[in-house]
Every structure is written in structure tokens, then in C-alpha cells.
PDB file of N, CA and C in Angstrom:
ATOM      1  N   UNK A   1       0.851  -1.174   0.000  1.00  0.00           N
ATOM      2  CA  UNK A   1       0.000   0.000   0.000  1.00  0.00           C
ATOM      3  C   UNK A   1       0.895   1.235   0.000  1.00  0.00           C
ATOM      4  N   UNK A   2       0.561   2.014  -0.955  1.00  0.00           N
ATOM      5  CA  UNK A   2       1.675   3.540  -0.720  1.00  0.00           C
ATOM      6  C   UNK A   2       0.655   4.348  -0.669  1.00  0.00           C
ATOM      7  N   UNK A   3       1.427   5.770   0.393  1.00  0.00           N
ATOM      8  CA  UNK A   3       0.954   6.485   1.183  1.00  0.00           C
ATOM      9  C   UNK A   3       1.977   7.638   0.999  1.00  0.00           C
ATOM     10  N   UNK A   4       1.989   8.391   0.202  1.00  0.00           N
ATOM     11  CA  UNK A   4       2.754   8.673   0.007  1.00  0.00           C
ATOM     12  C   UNK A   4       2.263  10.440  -0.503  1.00  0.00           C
ATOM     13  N   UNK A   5       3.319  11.760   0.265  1.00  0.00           N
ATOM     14  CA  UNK A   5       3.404  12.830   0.202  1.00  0.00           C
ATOM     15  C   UNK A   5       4.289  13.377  -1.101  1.00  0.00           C
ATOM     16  N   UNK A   6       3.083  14.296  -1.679  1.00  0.00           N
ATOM     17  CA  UNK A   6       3.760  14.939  -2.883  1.00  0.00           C
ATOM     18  C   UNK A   6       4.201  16.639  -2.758  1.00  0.00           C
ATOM     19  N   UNK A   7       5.495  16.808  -3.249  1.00  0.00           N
ATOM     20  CA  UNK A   7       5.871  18.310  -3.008  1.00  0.00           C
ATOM     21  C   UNK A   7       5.255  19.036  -4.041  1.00  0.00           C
ATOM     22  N   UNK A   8       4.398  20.418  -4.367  1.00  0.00           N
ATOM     23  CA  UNK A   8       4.398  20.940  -5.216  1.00  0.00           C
ATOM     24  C   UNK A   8       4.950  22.339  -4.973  1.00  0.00           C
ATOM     25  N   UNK A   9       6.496  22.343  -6.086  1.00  0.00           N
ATOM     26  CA  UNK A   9       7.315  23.136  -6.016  1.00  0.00           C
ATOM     27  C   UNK A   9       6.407  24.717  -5.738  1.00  0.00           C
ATOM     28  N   UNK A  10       7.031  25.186  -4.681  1.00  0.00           N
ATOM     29  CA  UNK A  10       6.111  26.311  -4.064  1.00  0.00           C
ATOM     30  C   UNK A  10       6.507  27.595  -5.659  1.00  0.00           C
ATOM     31  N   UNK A  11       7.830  27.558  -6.262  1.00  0.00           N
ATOM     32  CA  UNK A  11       8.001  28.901  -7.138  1.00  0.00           C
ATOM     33  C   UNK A  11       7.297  29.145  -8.464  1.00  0.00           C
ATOM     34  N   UNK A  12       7.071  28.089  -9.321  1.00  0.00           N
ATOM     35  CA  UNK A  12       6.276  27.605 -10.344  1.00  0.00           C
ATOM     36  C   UNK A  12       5.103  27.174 -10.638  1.00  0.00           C
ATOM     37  N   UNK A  13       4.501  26.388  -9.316  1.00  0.00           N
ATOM     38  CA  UNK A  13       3.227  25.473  -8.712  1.00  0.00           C
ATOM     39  C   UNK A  13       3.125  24.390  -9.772  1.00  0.00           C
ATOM     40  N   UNK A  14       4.466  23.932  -9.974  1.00  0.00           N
ATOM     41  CA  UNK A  14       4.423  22.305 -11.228  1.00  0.00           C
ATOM     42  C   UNK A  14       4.618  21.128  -9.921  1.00  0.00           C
ATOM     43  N   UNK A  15       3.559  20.309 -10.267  1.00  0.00           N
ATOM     44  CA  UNK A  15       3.557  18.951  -9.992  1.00  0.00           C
ATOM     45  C   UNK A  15       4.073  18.108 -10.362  1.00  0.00           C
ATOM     46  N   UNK A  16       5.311  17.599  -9.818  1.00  0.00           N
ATOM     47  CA  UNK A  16       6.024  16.442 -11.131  1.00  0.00           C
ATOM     48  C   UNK A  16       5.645  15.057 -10.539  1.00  0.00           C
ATOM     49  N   UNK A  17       5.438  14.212 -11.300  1.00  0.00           N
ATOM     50  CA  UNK A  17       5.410  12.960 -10.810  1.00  0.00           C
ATOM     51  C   UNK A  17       5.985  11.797 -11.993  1.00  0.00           C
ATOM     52  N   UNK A  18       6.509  10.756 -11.502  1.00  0.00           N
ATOM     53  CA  UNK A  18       7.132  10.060 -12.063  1.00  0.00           C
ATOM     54  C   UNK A  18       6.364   8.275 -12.276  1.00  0.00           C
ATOM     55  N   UNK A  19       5.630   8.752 -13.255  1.00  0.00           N
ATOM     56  CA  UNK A  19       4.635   7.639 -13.454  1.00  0.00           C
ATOM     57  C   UNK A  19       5.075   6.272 -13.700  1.00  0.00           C
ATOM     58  N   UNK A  20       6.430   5.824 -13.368  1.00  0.00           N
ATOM     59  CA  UNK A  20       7.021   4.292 -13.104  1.00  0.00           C
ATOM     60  C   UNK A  20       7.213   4.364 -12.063  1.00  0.00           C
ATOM     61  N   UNK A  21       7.018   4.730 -10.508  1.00  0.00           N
ATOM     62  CA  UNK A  21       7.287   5.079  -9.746  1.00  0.00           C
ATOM     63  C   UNK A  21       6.019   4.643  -8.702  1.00  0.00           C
ATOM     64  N   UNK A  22       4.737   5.301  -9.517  1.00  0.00           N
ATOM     65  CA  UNK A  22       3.661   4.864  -9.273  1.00  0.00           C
ATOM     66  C   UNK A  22       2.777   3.243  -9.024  1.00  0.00           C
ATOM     67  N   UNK A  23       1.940   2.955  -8.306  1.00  0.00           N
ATOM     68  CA  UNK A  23       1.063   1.618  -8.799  1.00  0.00           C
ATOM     69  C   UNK A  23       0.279   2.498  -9.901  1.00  0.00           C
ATOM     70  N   UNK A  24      -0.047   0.844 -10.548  1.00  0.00           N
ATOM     71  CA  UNK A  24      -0.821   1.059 -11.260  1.00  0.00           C
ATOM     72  C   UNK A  24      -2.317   1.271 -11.081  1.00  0.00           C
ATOM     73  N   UNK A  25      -2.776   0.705  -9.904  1.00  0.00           N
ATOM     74  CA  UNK A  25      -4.098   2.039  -9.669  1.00  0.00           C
ATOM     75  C   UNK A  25      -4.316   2.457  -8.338  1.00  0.00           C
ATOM     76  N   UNK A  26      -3.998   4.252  -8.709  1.00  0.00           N
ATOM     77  CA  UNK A  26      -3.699   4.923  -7.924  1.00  0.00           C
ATOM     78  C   UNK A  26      -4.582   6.426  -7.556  1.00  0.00           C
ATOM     79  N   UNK A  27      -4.580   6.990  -7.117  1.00  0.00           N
ATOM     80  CA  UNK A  27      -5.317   8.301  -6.585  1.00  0.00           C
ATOM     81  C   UNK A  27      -4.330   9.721  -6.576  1.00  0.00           C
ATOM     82  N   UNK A  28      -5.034  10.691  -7.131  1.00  0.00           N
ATOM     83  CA  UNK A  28      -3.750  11.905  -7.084  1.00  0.00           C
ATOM     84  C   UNK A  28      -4.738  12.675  -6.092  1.00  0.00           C
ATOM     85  N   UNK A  29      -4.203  13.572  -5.099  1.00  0.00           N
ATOM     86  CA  UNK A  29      -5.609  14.226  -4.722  1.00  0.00           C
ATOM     87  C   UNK A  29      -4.658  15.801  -4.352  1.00  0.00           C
ATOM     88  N   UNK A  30      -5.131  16.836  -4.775  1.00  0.00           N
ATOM     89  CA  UNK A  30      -4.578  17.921  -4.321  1.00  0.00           C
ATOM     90  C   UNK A  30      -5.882  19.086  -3.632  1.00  0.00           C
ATOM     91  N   UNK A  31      -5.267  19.565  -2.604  1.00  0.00           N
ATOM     92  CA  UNK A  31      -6.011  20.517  -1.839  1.00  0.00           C
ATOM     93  C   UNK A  31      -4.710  21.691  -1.371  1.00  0.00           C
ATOM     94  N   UNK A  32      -5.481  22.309  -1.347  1.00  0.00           N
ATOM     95  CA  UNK A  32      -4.412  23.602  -0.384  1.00  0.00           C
ATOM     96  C   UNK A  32      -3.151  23.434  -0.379  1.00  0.00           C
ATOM     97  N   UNK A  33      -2.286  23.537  -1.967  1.00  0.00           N
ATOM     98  CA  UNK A  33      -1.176  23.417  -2.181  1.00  0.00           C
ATOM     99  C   UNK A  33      -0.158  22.059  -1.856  1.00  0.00           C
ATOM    100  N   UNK A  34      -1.353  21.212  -1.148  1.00  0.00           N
ATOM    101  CA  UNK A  34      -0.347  20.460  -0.749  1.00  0.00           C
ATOM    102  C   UNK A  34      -1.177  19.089  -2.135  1.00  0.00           C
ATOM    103  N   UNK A  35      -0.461  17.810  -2.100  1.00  0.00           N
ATOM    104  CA  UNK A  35      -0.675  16.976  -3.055  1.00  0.00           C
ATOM    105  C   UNK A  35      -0.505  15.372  -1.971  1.00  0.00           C
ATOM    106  N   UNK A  36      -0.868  14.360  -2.524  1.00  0.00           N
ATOM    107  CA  UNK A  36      -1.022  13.246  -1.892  1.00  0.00           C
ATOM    108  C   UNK A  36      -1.212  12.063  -2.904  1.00  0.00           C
ATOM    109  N   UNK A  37      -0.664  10.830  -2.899  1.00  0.00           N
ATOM    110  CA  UNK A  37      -1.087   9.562  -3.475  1.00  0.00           C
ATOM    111  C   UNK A  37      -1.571   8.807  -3.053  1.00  0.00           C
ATOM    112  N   UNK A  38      -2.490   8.055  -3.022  1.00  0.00           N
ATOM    113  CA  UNK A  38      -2.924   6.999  -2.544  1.00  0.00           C
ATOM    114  C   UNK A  38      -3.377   5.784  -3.167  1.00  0.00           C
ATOM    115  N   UNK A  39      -2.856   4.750  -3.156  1.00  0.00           N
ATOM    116  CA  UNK A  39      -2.947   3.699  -3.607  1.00  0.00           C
ATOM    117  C   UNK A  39      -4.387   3.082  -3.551  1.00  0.00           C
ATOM    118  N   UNK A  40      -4.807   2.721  -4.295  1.00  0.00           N
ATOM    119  CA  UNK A  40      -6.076   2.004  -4.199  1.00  0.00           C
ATOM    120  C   UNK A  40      -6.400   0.961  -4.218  1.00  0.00           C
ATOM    121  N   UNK A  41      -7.357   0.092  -3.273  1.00  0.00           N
ATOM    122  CA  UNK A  41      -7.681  -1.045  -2.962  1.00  0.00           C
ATOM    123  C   UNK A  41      -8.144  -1.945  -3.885  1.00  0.00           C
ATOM    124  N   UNK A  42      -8.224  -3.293  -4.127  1.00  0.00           N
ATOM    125  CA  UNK A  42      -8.088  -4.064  -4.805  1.00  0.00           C
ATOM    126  C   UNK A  42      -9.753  -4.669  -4.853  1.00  0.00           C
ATOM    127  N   UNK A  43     -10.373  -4.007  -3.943  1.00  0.00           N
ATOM    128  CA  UNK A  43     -11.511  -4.362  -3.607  1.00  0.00           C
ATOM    129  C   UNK A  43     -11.806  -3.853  -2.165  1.00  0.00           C
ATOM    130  N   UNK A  44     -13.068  -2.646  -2.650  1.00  0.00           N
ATOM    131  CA  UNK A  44     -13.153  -1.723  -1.629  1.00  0.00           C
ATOM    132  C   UNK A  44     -13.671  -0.311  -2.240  1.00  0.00           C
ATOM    133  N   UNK A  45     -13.624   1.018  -1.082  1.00  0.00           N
ATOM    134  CA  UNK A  45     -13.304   2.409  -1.560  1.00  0.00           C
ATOM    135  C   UNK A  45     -12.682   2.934  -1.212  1.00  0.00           C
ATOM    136  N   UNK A  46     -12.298   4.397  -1.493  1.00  0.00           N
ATOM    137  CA  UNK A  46     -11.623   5.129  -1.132  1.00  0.00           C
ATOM    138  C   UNK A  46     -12.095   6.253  -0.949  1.00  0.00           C
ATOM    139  N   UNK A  47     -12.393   6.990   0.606  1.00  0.00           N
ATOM    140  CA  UNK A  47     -13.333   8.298   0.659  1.00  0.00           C
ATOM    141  C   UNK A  47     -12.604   9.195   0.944  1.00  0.00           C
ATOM    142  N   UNK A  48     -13.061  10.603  -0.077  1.00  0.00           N
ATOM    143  CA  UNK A  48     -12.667  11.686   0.709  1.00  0.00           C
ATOM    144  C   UNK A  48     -13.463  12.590   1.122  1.00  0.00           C
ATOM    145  N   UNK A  49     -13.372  13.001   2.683  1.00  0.00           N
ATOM    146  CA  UNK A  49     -14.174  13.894   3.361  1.00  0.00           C
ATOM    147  C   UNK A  49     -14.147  14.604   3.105  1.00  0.00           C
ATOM    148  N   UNK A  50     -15.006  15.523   3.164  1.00  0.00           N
ATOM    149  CA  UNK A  50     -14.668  17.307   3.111  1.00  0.00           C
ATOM    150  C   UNK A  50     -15.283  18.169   4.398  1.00  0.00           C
ATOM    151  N   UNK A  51     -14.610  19.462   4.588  1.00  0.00           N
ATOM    152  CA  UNK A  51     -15.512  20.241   5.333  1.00  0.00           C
ATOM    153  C   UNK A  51     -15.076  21.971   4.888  1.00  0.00           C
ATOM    154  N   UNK A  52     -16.472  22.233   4.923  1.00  0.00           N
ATOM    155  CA  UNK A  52     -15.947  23.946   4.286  1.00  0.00           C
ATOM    156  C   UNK A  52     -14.944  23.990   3.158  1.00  0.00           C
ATOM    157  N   UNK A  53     -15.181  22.949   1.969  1.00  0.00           N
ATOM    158  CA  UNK A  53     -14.579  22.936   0.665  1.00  0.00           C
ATOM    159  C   UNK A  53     -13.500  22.556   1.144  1.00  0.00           C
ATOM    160  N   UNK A  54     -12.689  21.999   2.208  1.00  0.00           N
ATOM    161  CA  UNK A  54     -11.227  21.331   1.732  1.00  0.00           C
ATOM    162  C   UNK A  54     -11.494  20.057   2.891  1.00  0.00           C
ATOM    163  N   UNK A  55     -10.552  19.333   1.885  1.00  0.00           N
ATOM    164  CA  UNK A  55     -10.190  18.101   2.254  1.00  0.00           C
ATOM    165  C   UNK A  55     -10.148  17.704   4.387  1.00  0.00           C
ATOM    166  N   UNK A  56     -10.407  16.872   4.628  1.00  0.00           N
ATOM    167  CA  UNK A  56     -10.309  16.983   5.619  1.00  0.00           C
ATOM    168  C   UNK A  56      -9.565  15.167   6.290  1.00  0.00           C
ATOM    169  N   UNK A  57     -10.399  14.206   5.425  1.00  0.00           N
ATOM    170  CA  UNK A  57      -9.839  12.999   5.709  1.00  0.00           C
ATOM    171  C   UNK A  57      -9.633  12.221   4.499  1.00  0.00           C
ATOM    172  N   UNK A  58      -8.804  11.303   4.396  1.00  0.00           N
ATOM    173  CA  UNK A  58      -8.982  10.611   3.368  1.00  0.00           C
ATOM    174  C   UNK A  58      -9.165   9.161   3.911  1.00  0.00           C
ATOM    175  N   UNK A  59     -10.485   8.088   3.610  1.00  0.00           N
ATOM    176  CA  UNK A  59     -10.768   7.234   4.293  1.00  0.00           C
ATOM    177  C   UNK A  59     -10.415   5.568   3.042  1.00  0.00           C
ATOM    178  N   UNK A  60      -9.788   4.737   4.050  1.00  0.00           N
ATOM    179  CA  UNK A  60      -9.724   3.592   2.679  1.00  0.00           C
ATOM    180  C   UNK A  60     -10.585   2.295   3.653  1.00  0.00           C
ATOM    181  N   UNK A  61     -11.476   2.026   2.673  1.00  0.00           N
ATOM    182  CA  UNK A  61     -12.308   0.660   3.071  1.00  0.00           C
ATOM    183  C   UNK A  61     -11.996  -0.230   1.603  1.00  0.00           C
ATOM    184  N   UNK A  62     -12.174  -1.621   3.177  1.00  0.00           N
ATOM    185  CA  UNK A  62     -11.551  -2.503   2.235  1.00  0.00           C
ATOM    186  C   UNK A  62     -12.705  -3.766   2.429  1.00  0.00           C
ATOM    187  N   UNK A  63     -12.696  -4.449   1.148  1.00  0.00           N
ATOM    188  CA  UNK A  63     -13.597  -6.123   1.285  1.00  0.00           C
ATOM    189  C   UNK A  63     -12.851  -6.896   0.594  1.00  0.00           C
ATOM    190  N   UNK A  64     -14.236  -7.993   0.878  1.00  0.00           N
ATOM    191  CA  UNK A  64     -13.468  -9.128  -0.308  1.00  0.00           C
ATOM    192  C   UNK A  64     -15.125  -9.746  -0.395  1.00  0.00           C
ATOM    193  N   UNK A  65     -15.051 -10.421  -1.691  1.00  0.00           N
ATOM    194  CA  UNK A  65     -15.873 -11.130  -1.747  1.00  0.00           C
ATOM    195  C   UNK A  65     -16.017 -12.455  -1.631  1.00  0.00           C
ATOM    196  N   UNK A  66     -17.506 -13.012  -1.035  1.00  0.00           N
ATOM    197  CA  UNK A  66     -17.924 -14.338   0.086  1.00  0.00           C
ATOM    198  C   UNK A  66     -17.929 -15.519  -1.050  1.00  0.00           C
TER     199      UNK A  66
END
């Protein structure tokens, strides 16, 4: 599972990311300058909260099937 913090260069505001680097299914999520990855479950969701328009949690549920 990656969990993983993205810098976005504060002088330019470019996002670089290095898409071999990445899983292959994955989540980009940006709020308030800051950036985030999150890997996604194989079976399941992935929530994001909000409050007063920004991000507040990011939630991962997981299953399997019976």
C-alpha cells in the first residue's frame, strides 16, 4: 500500500510525478497546495471527506468477496 506525500514546487506550482514510480491504480488528490497519493484497494473504496470545501480525511475501506 503507498501512502505517500507529494511536493508541489512552491516557485512555479508544477507537480512532477514520475509515473514508473507509481502503482498502477492509484489516486492523485490535491487541496491547499499540498498533493497526496494513494494507492487504491483491490476491492473496496476510497473516501474523501470534506468540510468547508477542503479536504479533511482521506478514508480507505476494504472487502473481499464471500
Amino acid at each position: 500500500m503507498l501512502n505517500k506525500d507529494i511536493t508541489i514546487n512552491p516557485d512555479d506550482l508544477f507537480l512532477e510525478l514520475g509515473i514508473m514510480e507509481l502503482p498502477l491504480n492509484c489516486v492523485v488528490v490535491i487541496s491547499e497546495g499540498k498533493a497526496k497519493v494513494r494507492e487504491l484497494p483491490d476491492h473496496g473504496e476510497y473516501r474523501i471527506v470534506t468540510h468547508q470545501g477542503k479536504i479533511k480525511r482521506m478514508r480507505r475501506e476494504e472487502g473481499e468477496e464471500f
